[in-house]
Protein backbone atom coordinates (compact mmCIF):
# COMPACT_ATOMS: atom_id res chain seq x y z
CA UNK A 1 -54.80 52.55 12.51
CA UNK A 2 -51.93 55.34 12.28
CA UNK A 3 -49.58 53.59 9.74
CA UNK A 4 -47.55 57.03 9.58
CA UNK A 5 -47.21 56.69 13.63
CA UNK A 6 -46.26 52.62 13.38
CA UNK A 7 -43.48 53.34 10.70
CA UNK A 8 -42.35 55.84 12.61
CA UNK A 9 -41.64 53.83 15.50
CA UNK A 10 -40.67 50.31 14.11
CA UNK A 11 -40.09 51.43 10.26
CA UNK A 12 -35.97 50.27 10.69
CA UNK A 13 -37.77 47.04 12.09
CA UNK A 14 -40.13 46.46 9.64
CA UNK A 15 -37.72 47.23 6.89
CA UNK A 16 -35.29 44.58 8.53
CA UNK A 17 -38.05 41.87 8.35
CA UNK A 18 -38.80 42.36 4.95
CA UNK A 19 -34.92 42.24 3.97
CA UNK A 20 -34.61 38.74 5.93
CA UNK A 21 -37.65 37.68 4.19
CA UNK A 22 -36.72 38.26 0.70
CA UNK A 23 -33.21 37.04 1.41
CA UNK A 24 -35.61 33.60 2.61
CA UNK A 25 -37.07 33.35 -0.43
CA UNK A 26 -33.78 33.19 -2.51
CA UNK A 27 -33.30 29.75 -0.23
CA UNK A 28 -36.27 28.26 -0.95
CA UNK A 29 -35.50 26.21 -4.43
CA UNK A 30 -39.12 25.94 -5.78
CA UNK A 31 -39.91 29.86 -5.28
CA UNK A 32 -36.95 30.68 -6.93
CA UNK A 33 -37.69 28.48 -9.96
CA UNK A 34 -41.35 29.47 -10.56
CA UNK A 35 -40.33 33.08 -10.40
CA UNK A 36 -37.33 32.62 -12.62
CA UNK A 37 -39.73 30.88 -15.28
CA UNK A 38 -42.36 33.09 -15.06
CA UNK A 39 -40.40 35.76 -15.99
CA UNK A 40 -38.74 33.79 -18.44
CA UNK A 41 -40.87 33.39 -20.27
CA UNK A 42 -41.67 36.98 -21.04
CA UNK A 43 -37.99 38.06 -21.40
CA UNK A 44 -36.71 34.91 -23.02
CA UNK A 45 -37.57 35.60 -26.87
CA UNK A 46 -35.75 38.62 -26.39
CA UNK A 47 -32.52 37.66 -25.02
CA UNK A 48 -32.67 35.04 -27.60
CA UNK A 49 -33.62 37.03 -30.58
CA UNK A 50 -31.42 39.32 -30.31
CA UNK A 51 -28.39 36.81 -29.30
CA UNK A 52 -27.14 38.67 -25.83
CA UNK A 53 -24.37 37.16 -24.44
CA UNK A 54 -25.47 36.42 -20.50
CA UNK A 55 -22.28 38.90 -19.29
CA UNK A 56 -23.95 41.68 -21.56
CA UNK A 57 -26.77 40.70 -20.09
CA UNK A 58 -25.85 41.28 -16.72
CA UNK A 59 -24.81 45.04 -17.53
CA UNK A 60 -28.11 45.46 -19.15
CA UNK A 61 -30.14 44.29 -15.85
CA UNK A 62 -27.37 46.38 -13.27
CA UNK A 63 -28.04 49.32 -15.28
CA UNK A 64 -31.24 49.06 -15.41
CA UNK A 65 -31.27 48.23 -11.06
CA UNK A 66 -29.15 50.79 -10.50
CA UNK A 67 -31.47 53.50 -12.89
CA UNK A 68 -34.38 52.44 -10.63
CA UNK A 69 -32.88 52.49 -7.20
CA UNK A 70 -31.85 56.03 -7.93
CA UNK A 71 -35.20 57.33 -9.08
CA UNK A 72 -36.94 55.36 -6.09
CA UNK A 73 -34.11 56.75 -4.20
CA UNK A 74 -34.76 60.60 -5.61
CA UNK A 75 -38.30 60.62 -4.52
CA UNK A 76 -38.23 58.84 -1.04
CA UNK A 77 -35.57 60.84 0.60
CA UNK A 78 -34.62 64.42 1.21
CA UNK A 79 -31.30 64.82 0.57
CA UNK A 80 -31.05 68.37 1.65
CA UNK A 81 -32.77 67.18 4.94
CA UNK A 82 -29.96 64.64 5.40
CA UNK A 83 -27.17 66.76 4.33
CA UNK A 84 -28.73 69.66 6.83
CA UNK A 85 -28.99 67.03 9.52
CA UNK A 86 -25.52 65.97 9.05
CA UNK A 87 -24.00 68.74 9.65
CA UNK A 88 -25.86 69.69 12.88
CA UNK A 89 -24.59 66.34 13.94
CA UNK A 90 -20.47 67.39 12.71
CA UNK A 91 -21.20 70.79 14.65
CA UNK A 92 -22.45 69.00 17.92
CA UNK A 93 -19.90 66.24 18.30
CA UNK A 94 -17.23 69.25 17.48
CA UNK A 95 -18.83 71.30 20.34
CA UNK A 96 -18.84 68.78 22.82
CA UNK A 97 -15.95 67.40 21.91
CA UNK A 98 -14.50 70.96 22.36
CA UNK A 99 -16.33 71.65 26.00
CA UNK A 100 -14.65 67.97 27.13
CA UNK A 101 -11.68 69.01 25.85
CA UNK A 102 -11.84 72.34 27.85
CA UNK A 103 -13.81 70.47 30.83
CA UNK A 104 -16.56 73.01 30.75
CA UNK A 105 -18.71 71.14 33.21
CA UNK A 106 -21.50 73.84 32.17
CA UNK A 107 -21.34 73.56 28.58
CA UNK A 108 -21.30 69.82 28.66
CA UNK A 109 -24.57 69.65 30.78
CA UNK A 110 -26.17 72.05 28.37
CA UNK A 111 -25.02 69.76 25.44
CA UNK A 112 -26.19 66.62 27.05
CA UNK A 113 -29.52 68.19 27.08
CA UNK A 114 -29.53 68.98 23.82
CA UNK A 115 -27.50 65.39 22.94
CA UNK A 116 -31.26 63.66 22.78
CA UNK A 117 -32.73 66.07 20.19
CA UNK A 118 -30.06 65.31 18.32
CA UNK A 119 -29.88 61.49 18.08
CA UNK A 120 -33.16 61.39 17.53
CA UNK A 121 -33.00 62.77 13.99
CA UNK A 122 -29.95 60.93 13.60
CA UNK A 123 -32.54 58.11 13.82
CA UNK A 124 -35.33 59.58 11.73
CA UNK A 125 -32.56 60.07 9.23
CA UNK A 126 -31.83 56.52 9.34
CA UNK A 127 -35.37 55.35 9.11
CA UNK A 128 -35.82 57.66 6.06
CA UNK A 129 -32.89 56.14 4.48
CA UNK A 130 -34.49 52.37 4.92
CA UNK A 131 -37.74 53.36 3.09
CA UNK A 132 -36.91 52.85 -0.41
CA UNK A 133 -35.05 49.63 0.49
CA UNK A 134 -38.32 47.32 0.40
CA UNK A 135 -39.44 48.90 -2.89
CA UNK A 136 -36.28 48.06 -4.08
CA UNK A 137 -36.15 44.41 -2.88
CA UNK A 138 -39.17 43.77 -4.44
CA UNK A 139 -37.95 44.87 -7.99
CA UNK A 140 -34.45 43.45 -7.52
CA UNK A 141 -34.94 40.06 -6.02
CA UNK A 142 -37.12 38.93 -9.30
CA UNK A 143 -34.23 39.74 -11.46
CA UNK A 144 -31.94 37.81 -9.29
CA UNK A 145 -34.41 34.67 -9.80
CA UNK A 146 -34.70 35.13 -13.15
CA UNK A 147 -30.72 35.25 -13.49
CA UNK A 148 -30.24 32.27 -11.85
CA UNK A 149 -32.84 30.27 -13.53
CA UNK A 150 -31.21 31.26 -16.85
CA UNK A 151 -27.50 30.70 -15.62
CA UNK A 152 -28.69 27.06 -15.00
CA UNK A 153 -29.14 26.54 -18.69
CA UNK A 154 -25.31 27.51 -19.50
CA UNK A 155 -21.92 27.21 -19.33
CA UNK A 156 -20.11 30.26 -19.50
CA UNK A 157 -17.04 32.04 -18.30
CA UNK A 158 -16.01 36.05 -18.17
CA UNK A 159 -12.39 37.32 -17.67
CA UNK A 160 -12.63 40.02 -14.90
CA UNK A 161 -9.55 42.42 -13.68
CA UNK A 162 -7.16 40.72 -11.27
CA UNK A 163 -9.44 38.03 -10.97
CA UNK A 164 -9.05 35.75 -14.00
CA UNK A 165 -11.28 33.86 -16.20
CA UNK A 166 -13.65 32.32 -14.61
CA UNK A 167 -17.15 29.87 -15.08
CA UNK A 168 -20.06 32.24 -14.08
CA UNK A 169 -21.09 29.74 -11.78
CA UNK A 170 -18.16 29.27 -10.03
CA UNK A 171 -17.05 31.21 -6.47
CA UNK A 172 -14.24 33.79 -6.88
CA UNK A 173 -14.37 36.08 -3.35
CA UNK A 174 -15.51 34.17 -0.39
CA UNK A 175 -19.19 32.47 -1.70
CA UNK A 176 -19.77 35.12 -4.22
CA UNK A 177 -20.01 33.58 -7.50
CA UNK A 178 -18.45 35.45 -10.72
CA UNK A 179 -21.93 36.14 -11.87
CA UNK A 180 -23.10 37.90 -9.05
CA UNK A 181 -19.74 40.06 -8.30
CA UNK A 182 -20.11 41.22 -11.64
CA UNK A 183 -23.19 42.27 -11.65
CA UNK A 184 -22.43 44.20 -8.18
CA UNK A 185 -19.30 45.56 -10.24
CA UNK A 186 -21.58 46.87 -12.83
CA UNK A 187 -24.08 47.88 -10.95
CA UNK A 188 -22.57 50.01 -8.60
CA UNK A 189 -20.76 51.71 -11.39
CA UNK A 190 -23.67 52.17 -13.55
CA UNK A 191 -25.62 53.88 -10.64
CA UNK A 192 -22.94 56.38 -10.03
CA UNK A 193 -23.05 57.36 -13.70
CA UNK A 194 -26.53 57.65 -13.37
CA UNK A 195 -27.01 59.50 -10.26
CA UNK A 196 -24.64 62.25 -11.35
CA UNK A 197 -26.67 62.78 -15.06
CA UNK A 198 -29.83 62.64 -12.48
CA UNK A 199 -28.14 65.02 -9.93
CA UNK A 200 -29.17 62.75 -7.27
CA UNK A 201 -27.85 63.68 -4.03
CA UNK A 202 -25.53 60.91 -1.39
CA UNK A 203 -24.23 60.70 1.71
């Protein structure tokens, strides 16, 4: 079996599937308490010994999500590929936005020809970019468990810009609880830090 061949057909697909089935497991109550308790009891001692306040210990656990989604990141996609790609793409849809303009009728067929070649590595680009997203699940959605199982053993509030004080528990945007929008907060902060000290290229 050609797994090279498969992924390149139905890798968005099978990256999709994998995201809806890790978001399943964070519904299913028992999973998510075995995990959390298993891993709790490895980390535990430490948070404890060393008296981390849970908020701190968010930062801790973003930076350290956000240090391994960019190294994963690094080494699973070709920046310069993407960047290359992208700019075919800006110099197409300029081009045939310039022949419609114009109504070359010549230029546009010519274009439309070459329109197919060009979407399609829009698409590879796309399916590159959804590799690293299932090795990152996998790490990520462990930490969330483990998070959760310990925020069930405390009370606790934070005081976040514009937003207040707040229990970590409790929903501040929409269903997103305090805990979790800070650790996005942190997170995506902490990553941008650490992508530029890696020199880790973005779209």
């Amino acid at each position: 079996m050609n797994f090279g061949k498969i992924w390149d057909q139905y890798g968005i697909w099978l990256t999709f599937g994998f995201m809806f089935l890790m978001m399943y497991t964070y519904t299913v109550p028992w999973l998510r308490q075995d995990v959390g308790q298993s891993l709790d009891a490895a980390f535990a001692p430490i948070v404890v010994g060393f008296g981390i306040p849970f908020f701190i210990l968010i930062v801790i656990l973003s930076g350290l999500t956000g240090l391994y989604s960019s190294i994963v990141q690094k080494y699973t996609i070709d920046y310069e590929k993407m960047t290359d790609s992208q700019e075919r793409m800006k110099e197409f849809q300029a081009e045939y936005r310039e022949a419609q303009l114009s109504q070359d009728e010549k230029k546009i067929k010519k274009l439309e020809a070459k329109k197919d070649r060009v979407m399609k590595e829009q698409l590879e680009m796309s399916q590159e970019q959804f590799k690293p997203m299932a090795i990152i699940l996998i790490l990520t959605v462990p930490i969330f468990f483990w998070l959760l199982y310990r925020l069930n053993e405390i009370q606790t509030s934070i005081t976040m810009p514009y937003l207040g004080t707040h229990n970590l528990h409790e929903a501040v945007i929409w269903v997103i609880p305090a805990w979790m929008l800070w650790y996005m907060i942190c997170s995506i902060t902490l990553s941008q830090v650490i992508r530029k000290s890696l020199n880790i290229g973005g779209l």
